[in-house]
Every structure is written in structure tokens, then in C-alpha cells.
N, C-alpha and C. Protein backbone atom coordinates (compact mmCIF):
# COMPACT_ATOMS: atom_id res chain seq x y z
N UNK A 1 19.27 15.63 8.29
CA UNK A 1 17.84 15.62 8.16
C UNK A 1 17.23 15.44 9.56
N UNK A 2 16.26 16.15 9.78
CA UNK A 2 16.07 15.85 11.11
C UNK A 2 14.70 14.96 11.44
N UNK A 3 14.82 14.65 12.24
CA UNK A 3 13.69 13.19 12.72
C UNK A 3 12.48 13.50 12.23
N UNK A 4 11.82 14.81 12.40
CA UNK A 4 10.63 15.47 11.76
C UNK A 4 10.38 15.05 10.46
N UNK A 5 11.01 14.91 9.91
CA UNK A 5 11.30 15.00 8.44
C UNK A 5 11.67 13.74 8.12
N UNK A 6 12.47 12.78 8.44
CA UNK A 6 12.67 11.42 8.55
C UNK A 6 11.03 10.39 8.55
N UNK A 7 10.17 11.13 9.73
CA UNK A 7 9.42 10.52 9.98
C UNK A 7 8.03 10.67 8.95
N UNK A 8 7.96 12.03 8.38
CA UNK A 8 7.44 12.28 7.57
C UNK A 8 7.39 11.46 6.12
N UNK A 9 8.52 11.22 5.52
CA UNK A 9 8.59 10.37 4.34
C UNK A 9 8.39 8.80 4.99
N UNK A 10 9.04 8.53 6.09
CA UNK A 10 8.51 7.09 6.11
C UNK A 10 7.15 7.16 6.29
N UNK A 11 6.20 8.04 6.59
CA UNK A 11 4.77 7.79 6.27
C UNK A 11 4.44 7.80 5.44
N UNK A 12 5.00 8.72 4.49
CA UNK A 12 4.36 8.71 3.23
C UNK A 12 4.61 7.73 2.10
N UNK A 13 5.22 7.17 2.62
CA UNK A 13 6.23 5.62 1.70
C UNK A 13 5.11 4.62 2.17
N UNK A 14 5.10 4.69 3.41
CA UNK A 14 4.01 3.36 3.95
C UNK A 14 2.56 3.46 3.40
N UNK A 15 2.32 4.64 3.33
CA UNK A 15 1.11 5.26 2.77
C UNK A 15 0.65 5.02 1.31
N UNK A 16 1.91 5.06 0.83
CA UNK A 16 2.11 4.67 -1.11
C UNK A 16 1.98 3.26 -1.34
N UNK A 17 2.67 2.61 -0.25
CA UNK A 17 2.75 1.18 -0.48
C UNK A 17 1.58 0.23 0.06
N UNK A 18 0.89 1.40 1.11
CA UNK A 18 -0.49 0.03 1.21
C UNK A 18 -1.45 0.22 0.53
N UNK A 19 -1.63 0.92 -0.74
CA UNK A 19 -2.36 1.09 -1.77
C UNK A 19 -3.37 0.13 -1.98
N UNK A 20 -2.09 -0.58 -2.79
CA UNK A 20 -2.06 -2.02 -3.49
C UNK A 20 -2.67 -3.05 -2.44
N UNK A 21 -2.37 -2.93 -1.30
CA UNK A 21 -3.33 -3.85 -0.19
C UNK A 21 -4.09 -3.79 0.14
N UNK A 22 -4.39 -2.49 0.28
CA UNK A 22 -5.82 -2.00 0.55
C UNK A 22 -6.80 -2.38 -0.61
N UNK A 23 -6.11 -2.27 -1.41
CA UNK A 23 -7.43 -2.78 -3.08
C UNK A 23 -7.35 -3.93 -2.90
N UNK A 24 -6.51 -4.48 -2.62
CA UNK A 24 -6.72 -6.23 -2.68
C UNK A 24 -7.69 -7.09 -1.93
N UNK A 25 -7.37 -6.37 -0.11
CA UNK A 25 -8.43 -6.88 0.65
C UNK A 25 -10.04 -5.83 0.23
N UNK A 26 -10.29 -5.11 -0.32
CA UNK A 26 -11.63 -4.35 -0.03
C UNK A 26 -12.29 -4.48 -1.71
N UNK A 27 -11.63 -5.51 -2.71
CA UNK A 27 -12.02 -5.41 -4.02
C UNK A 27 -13.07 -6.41 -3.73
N UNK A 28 -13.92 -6.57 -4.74
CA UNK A 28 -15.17 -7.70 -5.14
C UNK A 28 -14.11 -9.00 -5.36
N UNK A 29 -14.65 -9.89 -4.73
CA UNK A 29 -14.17 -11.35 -4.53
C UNK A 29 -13.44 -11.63 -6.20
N UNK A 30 -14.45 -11.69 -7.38
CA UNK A 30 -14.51 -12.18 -8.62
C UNK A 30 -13.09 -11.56 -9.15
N UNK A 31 -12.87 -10.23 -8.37
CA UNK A 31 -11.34 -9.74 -8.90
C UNK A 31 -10.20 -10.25 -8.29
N UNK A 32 -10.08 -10.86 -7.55
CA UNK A 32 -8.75 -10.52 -6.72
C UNK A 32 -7.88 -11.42 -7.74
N UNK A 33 -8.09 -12.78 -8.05
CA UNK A 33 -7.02 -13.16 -8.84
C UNK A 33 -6.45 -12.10 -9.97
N UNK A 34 -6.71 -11.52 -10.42
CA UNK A 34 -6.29 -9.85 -11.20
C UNK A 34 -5.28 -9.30 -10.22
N UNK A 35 -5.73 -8.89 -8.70
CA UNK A 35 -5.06 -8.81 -7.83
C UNK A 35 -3.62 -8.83 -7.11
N UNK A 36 -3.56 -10.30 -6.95
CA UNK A 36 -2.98 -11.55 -6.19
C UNK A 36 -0.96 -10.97 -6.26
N UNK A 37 -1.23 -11.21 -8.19
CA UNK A 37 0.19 -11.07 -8.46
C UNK A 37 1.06 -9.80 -8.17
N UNK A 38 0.33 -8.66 -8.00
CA UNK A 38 1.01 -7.35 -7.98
C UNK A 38 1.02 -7.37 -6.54
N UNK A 39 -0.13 -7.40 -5.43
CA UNK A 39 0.13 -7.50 -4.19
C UNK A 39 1.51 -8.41 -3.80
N UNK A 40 1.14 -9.80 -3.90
CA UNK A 40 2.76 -10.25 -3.59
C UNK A 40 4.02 -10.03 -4.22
């Protein structure tokens, strides 16, 4: 596989996975305990 391509899925993995963080820090305060458990 070549590095091109290597580097490609690890973005797109990092990309999938800060989802969930991104909603956590940018949600309305009153939600985050809803939050909390799936982020960590």
C-alpha cells in the first residue's frame, strides 16, 4: 500500500472519530451529560 493511500485512511479514521467530540464540545450546555458517556 503505498504512503498516499496509508495517509488517506488515517484521515479519514481521525475524521470519523472526532465526530463525537466535536458534538460534545459545540452542543448546548443542558446536553452534554447525554454526551459525556459515549465521548469517553
Amino acid at each position: 500500500m503505498s504512503s498516499a493511500v496509508t495517509r488517506s485512511i488515517c484521515r479519514w479514521i481521525h475524521l470519523v472519530l472526532s465526530i463525537p467530540i466535536m458534538g460534545y464540545i459545540y452542543s448546548p450546555f443542558d446536553k452534554l451529560p447525554g454526551y459525556a458517556p459515549q465521548t469517553r
